[in-house]
PDB file of N, CA and C in Angstrom:
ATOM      1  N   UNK A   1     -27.311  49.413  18.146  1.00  0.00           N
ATOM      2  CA  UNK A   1     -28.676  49.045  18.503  1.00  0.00           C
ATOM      3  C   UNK A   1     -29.101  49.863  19.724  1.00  0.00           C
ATOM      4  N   UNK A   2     -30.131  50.553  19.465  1.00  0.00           N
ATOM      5  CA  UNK A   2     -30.941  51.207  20.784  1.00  0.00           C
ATOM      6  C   UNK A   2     -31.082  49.869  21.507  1.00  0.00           C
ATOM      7  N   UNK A   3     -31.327  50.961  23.297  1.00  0.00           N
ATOM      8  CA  UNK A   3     -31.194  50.159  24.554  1.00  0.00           C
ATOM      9  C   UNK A   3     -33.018  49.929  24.276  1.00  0.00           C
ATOM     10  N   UNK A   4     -33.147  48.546  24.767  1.00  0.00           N
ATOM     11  CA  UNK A   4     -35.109  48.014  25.160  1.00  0.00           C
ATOM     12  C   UNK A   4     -35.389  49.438  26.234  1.00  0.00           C
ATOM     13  N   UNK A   5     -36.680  49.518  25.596  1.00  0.00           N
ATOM     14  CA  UNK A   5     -37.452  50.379  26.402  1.00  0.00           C
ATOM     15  C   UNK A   5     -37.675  49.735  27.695  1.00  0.00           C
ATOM     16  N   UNK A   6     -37.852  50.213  28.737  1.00  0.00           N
ATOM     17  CA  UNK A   6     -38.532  49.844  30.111  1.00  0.00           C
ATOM     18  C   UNK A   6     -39.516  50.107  30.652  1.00  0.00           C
ATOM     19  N   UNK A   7     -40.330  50.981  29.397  1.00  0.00           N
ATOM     20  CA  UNK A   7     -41.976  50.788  29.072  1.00  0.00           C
ATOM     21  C   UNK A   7     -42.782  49.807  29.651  1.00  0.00           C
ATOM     22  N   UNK A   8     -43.572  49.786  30.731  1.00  0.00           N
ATOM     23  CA  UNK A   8     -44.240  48.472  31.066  1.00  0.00           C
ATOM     24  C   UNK A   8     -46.025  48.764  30.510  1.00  0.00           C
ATOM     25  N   UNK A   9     -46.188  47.883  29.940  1.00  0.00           N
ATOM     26  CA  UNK A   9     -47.871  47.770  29.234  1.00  0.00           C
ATOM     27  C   UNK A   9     -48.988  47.810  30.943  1.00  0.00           C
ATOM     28  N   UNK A  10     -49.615  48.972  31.197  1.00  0.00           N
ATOM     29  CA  UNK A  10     -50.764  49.587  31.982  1.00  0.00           C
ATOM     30  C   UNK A  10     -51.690  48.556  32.800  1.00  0.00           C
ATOM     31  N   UNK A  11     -52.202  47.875  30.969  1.00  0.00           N
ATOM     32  CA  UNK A  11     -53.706  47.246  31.055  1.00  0.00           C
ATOM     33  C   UNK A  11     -53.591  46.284  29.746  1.00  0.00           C
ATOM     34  N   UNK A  12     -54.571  45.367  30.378  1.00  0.00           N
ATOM     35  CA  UNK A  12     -55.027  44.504  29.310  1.00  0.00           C
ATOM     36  C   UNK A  12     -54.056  43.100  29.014  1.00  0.00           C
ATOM     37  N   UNK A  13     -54.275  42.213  28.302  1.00  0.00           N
ATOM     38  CA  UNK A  13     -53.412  40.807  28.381  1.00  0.00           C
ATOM     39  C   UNK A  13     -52.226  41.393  28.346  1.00  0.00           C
ATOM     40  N   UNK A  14     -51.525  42.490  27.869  1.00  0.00           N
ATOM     41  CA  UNK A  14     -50.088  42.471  27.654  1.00  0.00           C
ATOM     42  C   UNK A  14     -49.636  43.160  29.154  1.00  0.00           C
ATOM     43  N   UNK A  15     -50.517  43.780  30.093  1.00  0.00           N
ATOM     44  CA  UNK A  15     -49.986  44.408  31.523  1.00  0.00           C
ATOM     45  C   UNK A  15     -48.767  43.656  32.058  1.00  0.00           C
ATOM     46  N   UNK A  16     -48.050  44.481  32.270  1.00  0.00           N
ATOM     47  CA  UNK A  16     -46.712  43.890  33.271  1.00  0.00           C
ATOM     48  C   UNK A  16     -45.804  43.672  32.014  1.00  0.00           C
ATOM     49  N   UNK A  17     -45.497  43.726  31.044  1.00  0.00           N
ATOM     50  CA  UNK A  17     -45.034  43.206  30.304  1.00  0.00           C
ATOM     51  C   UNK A  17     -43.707  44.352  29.684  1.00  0.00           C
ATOM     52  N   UNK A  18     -42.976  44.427  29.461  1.00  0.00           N
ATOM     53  CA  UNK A  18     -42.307  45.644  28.422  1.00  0.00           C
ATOM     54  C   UNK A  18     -42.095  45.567  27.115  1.00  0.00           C
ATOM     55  N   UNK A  19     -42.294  46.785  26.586  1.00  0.00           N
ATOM     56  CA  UNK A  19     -43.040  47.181  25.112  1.00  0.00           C
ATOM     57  C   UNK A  19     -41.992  46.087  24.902  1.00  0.00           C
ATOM     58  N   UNK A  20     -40.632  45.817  24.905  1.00  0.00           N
ATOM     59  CA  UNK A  20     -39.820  45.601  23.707  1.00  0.00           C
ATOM     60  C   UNK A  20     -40.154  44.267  24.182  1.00  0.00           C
ATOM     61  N   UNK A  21     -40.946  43.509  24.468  1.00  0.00           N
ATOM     62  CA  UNK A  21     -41.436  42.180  24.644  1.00  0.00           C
ATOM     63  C   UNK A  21     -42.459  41.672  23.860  1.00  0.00           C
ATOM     64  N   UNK A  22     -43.095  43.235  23.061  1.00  0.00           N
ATOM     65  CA  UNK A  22     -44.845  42.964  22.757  1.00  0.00           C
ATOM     66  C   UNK A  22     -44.719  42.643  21.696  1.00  0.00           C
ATOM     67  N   UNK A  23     -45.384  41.992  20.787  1.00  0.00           N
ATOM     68  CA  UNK A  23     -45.562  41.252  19.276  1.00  0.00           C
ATOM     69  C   UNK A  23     -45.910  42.809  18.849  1.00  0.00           C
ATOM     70  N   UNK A  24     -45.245  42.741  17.134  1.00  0.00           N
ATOM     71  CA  UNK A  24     -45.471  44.070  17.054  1.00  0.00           C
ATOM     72  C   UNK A  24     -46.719  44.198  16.341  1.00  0.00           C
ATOM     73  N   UNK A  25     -47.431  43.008  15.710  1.00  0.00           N
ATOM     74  CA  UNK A  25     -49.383  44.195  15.808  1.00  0.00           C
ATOM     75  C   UNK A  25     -49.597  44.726  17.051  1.00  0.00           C
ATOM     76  N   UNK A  26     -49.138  43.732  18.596  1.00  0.00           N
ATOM     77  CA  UNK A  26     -49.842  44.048  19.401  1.00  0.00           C
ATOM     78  C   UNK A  26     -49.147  45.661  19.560  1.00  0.00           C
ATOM     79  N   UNK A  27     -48.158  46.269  19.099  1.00  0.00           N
ATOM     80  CA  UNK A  27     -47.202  47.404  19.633  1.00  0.00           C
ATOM     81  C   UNK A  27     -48.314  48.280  18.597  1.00  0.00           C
ATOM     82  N   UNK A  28     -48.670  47.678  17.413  1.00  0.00           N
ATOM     83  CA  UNK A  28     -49.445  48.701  16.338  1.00  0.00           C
ATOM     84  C   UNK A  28     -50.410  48.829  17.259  1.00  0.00           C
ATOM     85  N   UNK A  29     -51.134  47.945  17.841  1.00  0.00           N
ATOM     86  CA  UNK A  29     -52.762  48.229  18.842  1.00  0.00           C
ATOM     87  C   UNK A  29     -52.465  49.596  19.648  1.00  0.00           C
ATOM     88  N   UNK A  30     -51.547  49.328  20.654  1.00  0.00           N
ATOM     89  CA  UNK A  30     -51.301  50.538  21.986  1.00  0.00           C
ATOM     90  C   UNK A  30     -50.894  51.644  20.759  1.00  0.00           C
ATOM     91  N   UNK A  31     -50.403  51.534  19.689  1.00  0.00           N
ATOM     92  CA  UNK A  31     -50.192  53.102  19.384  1.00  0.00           C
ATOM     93  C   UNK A  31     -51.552  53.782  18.567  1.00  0.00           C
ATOM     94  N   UNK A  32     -52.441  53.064  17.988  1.00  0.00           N
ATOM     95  CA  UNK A  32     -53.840  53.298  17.571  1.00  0.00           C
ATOM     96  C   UNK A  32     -54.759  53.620  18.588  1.00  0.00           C
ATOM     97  N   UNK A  33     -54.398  52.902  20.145  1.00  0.00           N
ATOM     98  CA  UNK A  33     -55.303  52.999  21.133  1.00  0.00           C
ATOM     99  C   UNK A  33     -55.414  54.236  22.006  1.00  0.00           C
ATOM    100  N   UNK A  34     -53.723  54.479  21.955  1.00  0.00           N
ATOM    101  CA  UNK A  34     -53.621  55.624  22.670  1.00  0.00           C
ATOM    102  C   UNK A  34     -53.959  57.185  21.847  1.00  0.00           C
ATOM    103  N   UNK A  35     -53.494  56.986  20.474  1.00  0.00           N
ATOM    104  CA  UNK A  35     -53.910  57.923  20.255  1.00  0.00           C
ATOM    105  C   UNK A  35     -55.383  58.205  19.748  1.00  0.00           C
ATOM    106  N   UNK A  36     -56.060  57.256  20.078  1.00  0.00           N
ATOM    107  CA  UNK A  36     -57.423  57.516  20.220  1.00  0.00           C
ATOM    108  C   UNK A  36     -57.813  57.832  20.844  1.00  0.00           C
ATOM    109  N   UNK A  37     -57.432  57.644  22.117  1.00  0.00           N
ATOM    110  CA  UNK A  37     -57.741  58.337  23.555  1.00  0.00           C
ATOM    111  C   UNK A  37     -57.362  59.791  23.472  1.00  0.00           C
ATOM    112  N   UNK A  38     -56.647  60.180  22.889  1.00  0.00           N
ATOM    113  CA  UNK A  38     -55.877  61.289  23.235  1.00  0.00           C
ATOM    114  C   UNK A  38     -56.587  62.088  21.858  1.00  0.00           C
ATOM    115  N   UNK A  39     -57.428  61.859  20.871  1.00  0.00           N
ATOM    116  CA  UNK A  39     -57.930  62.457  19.946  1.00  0.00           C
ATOM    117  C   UNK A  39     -59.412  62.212  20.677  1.00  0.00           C
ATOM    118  N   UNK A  40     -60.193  62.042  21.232  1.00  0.00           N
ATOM    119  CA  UNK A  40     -61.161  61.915  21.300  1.00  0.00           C
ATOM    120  C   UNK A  40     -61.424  63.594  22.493  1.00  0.00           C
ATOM    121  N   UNK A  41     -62.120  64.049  21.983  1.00  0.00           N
ATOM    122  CA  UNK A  41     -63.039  65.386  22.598  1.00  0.00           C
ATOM    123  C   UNK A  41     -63.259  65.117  24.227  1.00  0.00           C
ATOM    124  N   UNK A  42     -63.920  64.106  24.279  1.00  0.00           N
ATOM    125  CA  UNK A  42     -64.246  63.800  25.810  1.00  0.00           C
ATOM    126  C   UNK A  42     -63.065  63.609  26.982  1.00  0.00           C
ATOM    127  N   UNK A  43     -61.789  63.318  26.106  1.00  0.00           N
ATOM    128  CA  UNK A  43     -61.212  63.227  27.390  1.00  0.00           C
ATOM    129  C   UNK A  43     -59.834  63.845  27.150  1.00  0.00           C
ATOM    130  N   UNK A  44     -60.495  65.437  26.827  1.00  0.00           N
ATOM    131  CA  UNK A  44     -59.342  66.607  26.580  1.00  0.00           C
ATOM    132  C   UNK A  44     -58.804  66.854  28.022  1.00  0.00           C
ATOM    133  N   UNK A  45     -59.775  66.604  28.874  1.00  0.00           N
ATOM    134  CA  UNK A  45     -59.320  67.861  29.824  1.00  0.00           C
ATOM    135  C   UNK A  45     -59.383  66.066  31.308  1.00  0.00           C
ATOM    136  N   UNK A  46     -58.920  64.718  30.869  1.00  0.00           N
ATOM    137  CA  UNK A  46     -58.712  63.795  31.441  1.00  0.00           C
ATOM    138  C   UNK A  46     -57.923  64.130  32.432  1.00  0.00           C
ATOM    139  N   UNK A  47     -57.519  63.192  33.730  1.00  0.00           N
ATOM    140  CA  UNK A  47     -56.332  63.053  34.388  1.00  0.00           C
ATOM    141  C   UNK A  47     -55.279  62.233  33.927  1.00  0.00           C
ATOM    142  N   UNK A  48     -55.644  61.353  32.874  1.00  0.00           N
ATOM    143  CA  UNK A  48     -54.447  60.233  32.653  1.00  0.00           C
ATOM    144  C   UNK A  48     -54.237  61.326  31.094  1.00  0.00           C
ATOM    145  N   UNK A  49     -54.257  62.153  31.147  1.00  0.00           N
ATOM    146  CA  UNK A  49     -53.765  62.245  29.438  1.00  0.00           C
ATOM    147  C   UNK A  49     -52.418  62.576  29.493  1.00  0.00           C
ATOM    148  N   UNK A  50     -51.454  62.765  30.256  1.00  0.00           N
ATOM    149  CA  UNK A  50     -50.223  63.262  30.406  1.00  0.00           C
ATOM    150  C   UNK A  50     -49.774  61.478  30.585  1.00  0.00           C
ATOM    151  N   UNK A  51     -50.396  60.842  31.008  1.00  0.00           N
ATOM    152  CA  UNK A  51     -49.743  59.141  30.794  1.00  0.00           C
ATOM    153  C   UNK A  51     -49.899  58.681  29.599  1.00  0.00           C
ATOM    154  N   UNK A  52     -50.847  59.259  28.828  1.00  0.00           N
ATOM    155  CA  UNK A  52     -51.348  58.680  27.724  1.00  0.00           C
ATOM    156  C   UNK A  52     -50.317  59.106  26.474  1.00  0.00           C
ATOM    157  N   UNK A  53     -49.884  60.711  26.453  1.00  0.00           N
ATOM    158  CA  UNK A  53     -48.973  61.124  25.710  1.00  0.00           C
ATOM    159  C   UNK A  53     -47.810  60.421  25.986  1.00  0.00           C
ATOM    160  N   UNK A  54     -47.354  60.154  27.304  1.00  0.00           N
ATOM    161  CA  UNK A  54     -45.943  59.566  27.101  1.00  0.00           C
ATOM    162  C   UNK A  54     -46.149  58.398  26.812  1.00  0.00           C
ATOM    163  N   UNK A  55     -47.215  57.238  26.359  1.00  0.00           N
ATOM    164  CA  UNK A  55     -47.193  56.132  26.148  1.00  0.00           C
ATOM    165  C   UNK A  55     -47.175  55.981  24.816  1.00  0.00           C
ATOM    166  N   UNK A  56     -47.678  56.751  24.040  1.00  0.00           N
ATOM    167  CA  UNK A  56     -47.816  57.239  22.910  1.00  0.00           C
ATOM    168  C   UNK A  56     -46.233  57.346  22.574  1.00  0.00           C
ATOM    169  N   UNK A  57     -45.558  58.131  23.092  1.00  0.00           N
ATOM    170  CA  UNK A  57     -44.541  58.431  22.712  1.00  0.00           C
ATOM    171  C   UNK A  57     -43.199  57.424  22.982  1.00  0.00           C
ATOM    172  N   UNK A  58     -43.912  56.169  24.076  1.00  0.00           N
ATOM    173  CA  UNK A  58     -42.698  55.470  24.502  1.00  0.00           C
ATOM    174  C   UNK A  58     -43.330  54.298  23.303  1.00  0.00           C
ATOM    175  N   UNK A  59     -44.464  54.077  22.703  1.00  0.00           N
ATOM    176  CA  UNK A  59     -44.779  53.018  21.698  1.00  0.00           C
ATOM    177  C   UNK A  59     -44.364  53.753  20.392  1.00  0.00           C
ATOM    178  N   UNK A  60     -43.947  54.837  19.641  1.00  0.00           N
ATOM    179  CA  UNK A  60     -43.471  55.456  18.952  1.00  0.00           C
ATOM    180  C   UNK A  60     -42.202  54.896  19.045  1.00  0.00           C
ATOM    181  N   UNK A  61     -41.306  55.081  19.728  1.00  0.00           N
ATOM    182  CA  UNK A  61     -39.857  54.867  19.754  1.00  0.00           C
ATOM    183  C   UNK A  61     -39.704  53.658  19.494  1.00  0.00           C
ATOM    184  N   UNK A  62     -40.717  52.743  19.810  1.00  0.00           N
ATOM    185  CA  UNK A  62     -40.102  51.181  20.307  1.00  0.00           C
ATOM    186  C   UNK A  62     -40.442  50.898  18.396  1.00  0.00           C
ATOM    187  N   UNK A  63     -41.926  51.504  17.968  1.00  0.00           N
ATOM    188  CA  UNK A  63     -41.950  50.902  16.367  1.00  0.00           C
ATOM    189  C   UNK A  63     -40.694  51.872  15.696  1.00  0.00           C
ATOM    190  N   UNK A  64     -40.026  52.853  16.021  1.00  0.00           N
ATOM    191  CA  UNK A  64     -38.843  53.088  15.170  1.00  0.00           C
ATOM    192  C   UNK A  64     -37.871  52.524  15.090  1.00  0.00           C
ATOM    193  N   UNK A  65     -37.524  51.930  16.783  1.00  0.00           N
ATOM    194  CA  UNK A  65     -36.360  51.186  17.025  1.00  0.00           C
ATOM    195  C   UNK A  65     -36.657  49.705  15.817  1.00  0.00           C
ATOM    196  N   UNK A  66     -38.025  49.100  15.896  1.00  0.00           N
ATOM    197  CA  UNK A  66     -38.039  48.075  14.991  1.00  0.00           C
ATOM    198  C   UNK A  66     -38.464  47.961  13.821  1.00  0.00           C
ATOM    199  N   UNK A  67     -38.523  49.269  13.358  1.00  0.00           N
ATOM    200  CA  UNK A  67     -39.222  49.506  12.163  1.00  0.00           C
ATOM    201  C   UNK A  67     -38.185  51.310  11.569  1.00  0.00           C
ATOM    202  N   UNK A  68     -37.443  51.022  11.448  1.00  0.00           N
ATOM    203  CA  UNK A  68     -36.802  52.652  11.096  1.00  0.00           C
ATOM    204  C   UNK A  68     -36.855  53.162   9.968  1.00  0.00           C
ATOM    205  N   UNK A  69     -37.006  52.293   8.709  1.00  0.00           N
ATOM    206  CA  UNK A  69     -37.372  52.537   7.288  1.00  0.00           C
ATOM    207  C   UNK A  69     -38.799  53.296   7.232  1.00  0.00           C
ATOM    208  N   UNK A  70     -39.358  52.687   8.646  1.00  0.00           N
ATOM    209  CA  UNK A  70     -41.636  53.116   8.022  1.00  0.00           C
ATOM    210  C   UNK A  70     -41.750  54.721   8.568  1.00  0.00           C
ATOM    211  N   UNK A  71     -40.984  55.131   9.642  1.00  0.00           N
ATOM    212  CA  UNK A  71     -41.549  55.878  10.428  1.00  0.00           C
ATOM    213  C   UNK A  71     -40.943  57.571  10.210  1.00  0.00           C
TER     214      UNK A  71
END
């Protein structure tokens, strides 16, 4: 078994929290959210987009760790 992420959630009801704590629609939300942020035109050239990719990428791991058949 992979080690829990130590991912802590930014913003929003789940803040303070770590991914491997989050209900997993709510884990489907942050990975739809972020990469919406990170596809959207307006905020190519952001300051948080280098947080945004690794969040992306730390909510990636956590749905493989619990989901390894989908991904």
């Amino acid at each position: 078994m992979a080690p829990a992420s130590r991912w802590v959630v930014p913003f929003g009801k789940m803040k303070g929290q770590p991914i491997s704590d989050i209900a997993d629609e709510d884990v489907d939300y942050l990975l739809r959210y972020y990469n919406a942020k990170l596809q959207d035109p307006a905020n190519a050239s952001s300051r948080y987009r280098e947080e945004w990719e690794q969040a992306v990428l730390e909510v990636r791991a956590e749905l493989l760790a619990r989901f390894p058949e989908v991904l």
